[in-house]
Protein backbone atom coordinates (compact mmCIF):
# COMPACT_ATOMS: atom_id res chain seq x y z
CA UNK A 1 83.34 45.44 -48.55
CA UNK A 2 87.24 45.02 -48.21
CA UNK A 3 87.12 49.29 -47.89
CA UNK A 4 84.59 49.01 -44.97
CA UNK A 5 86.87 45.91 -43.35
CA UNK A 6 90.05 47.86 -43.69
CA UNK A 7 88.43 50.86 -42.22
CA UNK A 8 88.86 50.48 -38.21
CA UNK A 9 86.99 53.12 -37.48
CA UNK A 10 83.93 51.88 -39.72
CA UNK A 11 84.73 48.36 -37.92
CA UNK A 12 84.46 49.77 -34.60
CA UNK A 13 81.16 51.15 -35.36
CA UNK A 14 79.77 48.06 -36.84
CA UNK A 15 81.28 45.71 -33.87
CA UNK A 16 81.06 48.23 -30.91
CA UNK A 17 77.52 47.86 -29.98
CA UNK A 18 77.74 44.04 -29.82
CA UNK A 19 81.12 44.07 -27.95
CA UNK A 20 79.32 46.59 -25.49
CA UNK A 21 76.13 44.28 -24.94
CA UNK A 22 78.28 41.09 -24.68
CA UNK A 23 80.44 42.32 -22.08
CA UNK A 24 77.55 44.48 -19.80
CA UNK A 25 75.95 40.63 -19.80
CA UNK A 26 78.69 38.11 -20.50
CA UNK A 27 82.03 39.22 -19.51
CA UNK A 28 80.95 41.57 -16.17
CA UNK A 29 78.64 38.56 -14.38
CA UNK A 30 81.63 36.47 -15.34
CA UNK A 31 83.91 38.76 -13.74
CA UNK A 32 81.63 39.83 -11.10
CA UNK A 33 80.94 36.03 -9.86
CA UNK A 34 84.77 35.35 -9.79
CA UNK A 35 85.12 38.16 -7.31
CA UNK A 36 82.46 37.00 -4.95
CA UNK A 37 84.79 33.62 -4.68
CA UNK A 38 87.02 35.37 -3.09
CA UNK A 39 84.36 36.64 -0.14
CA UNK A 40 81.61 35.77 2.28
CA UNK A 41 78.01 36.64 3.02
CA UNK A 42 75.52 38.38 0.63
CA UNK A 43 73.85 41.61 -0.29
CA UNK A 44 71.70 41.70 3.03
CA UNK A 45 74.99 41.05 5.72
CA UNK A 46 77.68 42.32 3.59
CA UNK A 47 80.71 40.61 2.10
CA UNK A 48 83.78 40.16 3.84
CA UNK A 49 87.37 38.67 2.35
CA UNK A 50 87.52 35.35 2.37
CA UNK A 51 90.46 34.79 0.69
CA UNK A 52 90.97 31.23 -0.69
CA UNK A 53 88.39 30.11 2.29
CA UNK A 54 85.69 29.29 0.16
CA UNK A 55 88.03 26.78 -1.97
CA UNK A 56 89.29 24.64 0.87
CA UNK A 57 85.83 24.99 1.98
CA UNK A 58 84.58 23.33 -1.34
CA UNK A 59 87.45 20.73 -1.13
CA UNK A 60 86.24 19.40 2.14
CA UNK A 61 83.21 19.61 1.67
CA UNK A 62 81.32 16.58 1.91
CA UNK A 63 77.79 17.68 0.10
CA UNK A 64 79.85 18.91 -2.37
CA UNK A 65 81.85 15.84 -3.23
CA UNK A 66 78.65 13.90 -3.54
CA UNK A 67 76.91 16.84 -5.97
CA UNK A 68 80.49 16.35 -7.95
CA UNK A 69 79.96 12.77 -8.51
CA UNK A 70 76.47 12.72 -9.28
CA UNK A 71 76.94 14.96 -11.52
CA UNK A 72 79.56 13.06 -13.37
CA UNK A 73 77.88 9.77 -13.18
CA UNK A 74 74.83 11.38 -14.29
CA UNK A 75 76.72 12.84 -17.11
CA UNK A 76 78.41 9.52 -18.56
CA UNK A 77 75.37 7.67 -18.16
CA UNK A 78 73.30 10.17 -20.17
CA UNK A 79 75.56 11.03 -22.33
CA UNK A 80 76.53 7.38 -23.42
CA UNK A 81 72.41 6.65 -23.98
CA UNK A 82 71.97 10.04 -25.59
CA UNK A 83 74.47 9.86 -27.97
CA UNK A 84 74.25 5.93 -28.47
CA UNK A 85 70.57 5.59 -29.17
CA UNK A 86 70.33 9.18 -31.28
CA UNK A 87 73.09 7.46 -33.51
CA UNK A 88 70.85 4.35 -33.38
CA UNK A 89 67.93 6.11 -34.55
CA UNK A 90 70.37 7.89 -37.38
CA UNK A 91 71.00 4.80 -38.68
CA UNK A 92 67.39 3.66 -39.04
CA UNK A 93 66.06 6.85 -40.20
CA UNK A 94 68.99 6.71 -43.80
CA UNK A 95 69.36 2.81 -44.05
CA UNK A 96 66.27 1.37 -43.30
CA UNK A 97 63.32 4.22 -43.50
CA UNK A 98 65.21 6.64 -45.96
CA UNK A 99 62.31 8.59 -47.20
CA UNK A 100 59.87 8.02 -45.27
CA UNK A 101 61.65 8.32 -41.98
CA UNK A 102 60.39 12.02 -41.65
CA UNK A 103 57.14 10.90 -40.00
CA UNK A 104 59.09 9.64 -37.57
CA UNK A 105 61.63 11.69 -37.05
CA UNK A 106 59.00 14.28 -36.07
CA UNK A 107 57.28 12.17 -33.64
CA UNK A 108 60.49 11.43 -32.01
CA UNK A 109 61.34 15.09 -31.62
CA UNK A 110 58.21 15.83 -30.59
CA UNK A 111 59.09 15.47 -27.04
CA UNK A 112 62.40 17.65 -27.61
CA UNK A 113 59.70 21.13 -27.60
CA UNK A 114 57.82 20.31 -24.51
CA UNK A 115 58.24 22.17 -21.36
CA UNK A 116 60.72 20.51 -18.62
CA UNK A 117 57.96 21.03 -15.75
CA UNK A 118 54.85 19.48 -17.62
CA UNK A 119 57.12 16.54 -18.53
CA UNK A 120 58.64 16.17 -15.13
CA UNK A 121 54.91 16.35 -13.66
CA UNK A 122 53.93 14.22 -16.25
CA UNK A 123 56.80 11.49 -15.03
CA UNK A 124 55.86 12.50 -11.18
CA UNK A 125 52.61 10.81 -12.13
CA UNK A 126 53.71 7.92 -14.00
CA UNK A 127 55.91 6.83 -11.14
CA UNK A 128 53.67 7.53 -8.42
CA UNK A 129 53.21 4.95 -5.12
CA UNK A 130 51.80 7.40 -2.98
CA UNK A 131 49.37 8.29 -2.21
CA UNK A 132 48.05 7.22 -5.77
CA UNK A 133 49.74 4.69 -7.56
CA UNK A 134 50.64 5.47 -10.73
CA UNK A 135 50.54 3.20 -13.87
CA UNK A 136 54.33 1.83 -13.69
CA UNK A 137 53.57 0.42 -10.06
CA UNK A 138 49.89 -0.66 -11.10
CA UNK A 139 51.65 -2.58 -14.19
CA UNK A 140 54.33 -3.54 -11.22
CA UNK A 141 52.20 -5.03 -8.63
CA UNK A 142 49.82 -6.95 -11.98
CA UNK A 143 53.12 -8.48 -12.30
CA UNK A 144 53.31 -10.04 -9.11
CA UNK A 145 56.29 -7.08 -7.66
CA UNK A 146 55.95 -4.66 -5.02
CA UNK A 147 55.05 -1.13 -5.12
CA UNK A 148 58.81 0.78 -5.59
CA UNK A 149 58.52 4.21 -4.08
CA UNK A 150 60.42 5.57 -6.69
CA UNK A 151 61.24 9.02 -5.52
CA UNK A 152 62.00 7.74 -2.04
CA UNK A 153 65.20 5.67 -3.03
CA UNK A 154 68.02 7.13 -4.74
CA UNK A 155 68.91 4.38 -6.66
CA UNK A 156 65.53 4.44 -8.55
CA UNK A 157 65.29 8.02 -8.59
CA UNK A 158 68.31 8.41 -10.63
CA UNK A 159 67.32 6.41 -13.17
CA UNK A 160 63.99 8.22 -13.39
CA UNK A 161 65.52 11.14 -14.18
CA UNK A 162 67.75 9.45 -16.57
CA UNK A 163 64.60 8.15 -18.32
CA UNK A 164 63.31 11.24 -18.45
CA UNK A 165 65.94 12.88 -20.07
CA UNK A 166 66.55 10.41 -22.30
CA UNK A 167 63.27 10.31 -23.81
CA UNK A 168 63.05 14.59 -23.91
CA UNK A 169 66.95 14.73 -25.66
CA UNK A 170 67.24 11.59 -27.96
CA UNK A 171 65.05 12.69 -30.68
CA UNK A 172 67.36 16.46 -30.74
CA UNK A 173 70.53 14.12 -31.47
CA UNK A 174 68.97 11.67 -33.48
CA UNK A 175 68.37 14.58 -35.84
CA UNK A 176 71.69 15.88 -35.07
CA UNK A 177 73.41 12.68 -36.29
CA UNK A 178 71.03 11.97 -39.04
CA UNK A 179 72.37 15.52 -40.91
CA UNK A 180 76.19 13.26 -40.58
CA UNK A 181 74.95 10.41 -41.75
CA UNK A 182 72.46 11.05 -44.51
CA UNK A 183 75.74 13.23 -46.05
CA UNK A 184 77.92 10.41 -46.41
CA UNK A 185 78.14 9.53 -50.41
CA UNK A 186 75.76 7.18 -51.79
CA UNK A 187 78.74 5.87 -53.68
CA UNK A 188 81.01 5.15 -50.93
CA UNK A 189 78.05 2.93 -49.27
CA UNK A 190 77.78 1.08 -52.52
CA UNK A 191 81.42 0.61 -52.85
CA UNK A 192 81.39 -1.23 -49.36
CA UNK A 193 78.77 -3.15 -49.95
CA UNK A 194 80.58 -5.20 -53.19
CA UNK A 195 83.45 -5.53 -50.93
CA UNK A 196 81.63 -7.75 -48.47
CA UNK A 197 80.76 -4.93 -45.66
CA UNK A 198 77.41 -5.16 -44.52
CA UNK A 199 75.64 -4.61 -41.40
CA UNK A 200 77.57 -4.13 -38.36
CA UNK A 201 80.87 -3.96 -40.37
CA UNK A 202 79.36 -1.39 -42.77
CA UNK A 203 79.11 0.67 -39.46
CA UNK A 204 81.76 0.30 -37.82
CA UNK A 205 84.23 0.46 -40.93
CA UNK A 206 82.70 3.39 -43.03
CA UNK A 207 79.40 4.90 -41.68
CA UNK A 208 81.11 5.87 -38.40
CA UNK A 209 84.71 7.08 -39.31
CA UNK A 210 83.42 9.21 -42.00
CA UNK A 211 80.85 10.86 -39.73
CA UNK A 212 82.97 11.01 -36.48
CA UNK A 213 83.12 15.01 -36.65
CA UNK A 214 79.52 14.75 -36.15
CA UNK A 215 79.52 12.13 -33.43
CA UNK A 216 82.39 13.84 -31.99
CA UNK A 217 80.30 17.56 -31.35
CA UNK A 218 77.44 15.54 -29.98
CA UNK A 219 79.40 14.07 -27.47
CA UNK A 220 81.01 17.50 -26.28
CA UNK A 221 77.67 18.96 -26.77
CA UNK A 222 75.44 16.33 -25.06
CA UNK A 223 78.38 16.35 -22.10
CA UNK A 224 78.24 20.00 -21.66
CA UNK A 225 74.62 19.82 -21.18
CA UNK A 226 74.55 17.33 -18.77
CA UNK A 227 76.98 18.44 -16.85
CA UNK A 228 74.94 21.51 -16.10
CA UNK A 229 71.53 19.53 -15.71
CA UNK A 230 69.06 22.05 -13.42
CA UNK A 231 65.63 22.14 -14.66
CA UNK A 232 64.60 18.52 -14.73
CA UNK A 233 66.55 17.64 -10.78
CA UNK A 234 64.21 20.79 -9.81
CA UNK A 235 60.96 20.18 -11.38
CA UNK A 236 61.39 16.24 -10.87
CA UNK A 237 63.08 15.41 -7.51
CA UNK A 238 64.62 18.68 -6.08
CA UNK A 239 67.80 17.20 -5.28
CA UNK A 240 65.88 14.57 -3.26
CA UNK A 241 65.10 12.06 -1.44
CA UNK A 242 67.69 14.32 0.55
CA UNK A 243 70.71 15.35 -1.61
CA UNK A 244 71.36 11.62 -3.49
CA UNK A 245 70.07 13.59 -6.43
CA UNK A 246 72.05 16.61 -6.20
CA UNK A 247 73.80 17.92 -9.12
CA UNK A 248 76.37 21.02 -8.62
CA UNK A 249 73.93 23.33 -10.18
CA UNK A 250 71.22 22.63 -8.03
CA UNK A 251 73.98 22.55 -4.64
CA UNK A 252 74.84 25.89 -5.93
CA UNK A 253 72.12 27.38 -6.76
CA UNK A 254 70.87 26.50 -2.91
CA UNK A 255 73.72 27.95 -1.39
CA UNK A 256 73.68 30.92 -3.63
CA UNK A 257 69.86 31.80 -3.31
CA UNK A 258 68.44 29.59 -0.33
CA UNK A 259 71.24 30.26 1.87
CA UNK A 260 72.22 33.19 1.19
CA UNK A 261 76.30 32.25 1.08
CA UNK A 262 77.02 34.39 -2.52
CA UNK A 263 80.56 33.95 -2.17
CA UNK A 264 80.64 29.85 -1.85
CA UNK A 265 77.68 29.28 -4.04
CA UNK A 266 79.76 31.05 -7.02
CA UNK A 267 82.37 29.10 -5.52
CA UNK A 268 80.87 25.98 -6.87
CA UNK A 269 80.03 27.66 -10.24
CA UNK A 270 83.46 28.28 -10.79
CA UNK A 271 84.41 24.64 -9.87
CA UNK A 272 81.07 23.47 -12.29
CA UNK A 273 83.09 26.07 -15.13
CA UNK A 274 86.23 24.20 -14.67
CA UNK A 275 84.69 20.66 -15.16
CA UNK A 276 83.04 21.75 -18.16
CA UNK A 277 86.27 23.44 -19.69
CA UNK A 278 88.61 19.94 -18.81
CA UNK A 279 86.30 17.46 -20.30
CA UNK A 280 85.87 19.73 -23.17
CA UNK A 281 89.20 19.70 -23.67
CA UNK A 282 89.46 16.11 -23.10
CA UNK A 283 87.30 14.87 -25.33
CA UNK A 284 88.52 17.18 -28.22
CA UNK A 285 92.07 16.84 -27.80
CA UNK A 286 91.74 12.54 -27.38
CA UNK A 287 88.90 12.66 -30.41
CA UNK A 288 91.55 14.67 -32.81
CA UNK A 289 94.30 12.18 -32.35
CA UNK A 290 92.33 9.69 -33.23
CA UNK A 291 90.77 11.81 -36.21
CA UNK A 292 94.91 12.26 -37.49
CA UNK A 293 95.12 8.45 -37.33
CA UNK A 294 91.96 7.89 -39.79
């Protein structure tokens, strides 16, 4: 093996196929979207230099500030939930169902594998007012409240998607932090537990610090995700009612393909790529101090 490793030539061969394939469809898209930043129109009018138009363009863009902050705020908020209740459901599955948690963990999971457009049609119908009311109004209006179009103000609508994503994604990190949690040493649990922690403190003092590594890729993973949220806004609300619901993907993604503007719709991609990249390195560099102080 170390012959083969020192060998370039017997390296090249081994790695040169999948450096070829990663760059014909990673690097050159990459490359190739960057350059359309820098121009105007499409495939159909031509492309013309733009220069740094489509930038300032971006920065005063109104639409686009609003698709920026809904996709942070959408972001925190399901990130916090995600990652909150998963680690939640952690903690029940090792201290309080241990074995037979498995039953459940499945069930919760379940919803992880199903398709983005049956749930989304699925919550379409739950939150129906017209022109069929669906069962959360009918259980609504039993109670003595009004029938909430749901869809129609963005207020409610955002927090219908939140639901939704909550309930498809917090069974994937529950599982995620269970494999942190469960690994943490039955002894070290004991040994807290004849020093007085217990409940909350037990938490807070051993179960989280020693499986903050864990916690800590969930939230970079789960933020990452979020930040690029596309198939539920589409199949649930489209951006609607009129762009309250608009994440940068979906803006993008309309400029791009329904408008036909190539240059200002990979514009926004590059300004979604940056985002990603800063609170990546955000979080990790913030989490890692804190991880030298432990």
């Amino acid at each position: 093996m170390r012959q083969v490793l020192g060998d370039r030539r017997a390296v090249a061969l081994l790695l040169g196929p999948a450096l070829l394939v990663y760059t014909l469809v990673m690097l050159v898209p990459i490359f190739w979207s960057v350059g359309y930043t820098f121009a105007d129109g499409n495939a159909i009018r031509g492309f013309e230099f733009a220069g740094l138009g489509n930038f300032v363009k971006f920065f005063g863009d109104p639409t686009g500030h609003d698709a920026v902050l809904f996709t942070i705020r959408y972001a925190l908020v399901l990130t916090i939930l995600q990652v909150g209740l998963g680690y939640a459901l952690s903690l029940l599955y090792v201290f309080h169902l241990k074995r037979s948690s498995a039953v459940v963990r499945t069930l919760v999971f379940f919803p992880v594998i199903l398709p983005t457009v049956a749930v989304a049609l699925l919550f379409r119908r739950f939150f129906e007012a017209a022109p069929t009311v669906g069962p959360v109004n009918t259980i609504i209006q039993a109670l003595g409240g009004p029938n909430i179009d749901w869809f129609g103000d963005p207020t409610a609508a955002f927090w219908v998607i939140i639901l939704l994503d909550l309930w498809r994604s917090m069974g994937f990190y529950a599982v995620l932090l269970f494999a942190g949690v469960v690994e943490i040493p039955d002894e070290v649990i004991e040994a807290a537990r004849i020093d007085g922690a217990g409940g909350w403190r037990l938490v807070r003092s051993v179960v989280v610090p020693l499986s903050a590594p864990v916690l800590i890729s969930a939230v970079i993973f789960s933020i990452n995700g979020t930040l690029k949220v596309f198939d539920t806004i589409v199949a649930l609300t489209n951006g609607g009612p009129g762009s309250s619901t608009t994440p940068l993907t979906v803006y993008m993604f309309q400029t791009a393909f329904s408008y036909g503007n190539y240059g200002y719709g990979s514009t926004i991609a590059l300004m979604l790529t940056i985002l990603c990249l800063v609170v990546t390195v955000v979080i990790f560099n913030s989490t890692r101090r804190d991880l030298t102080k432990v």
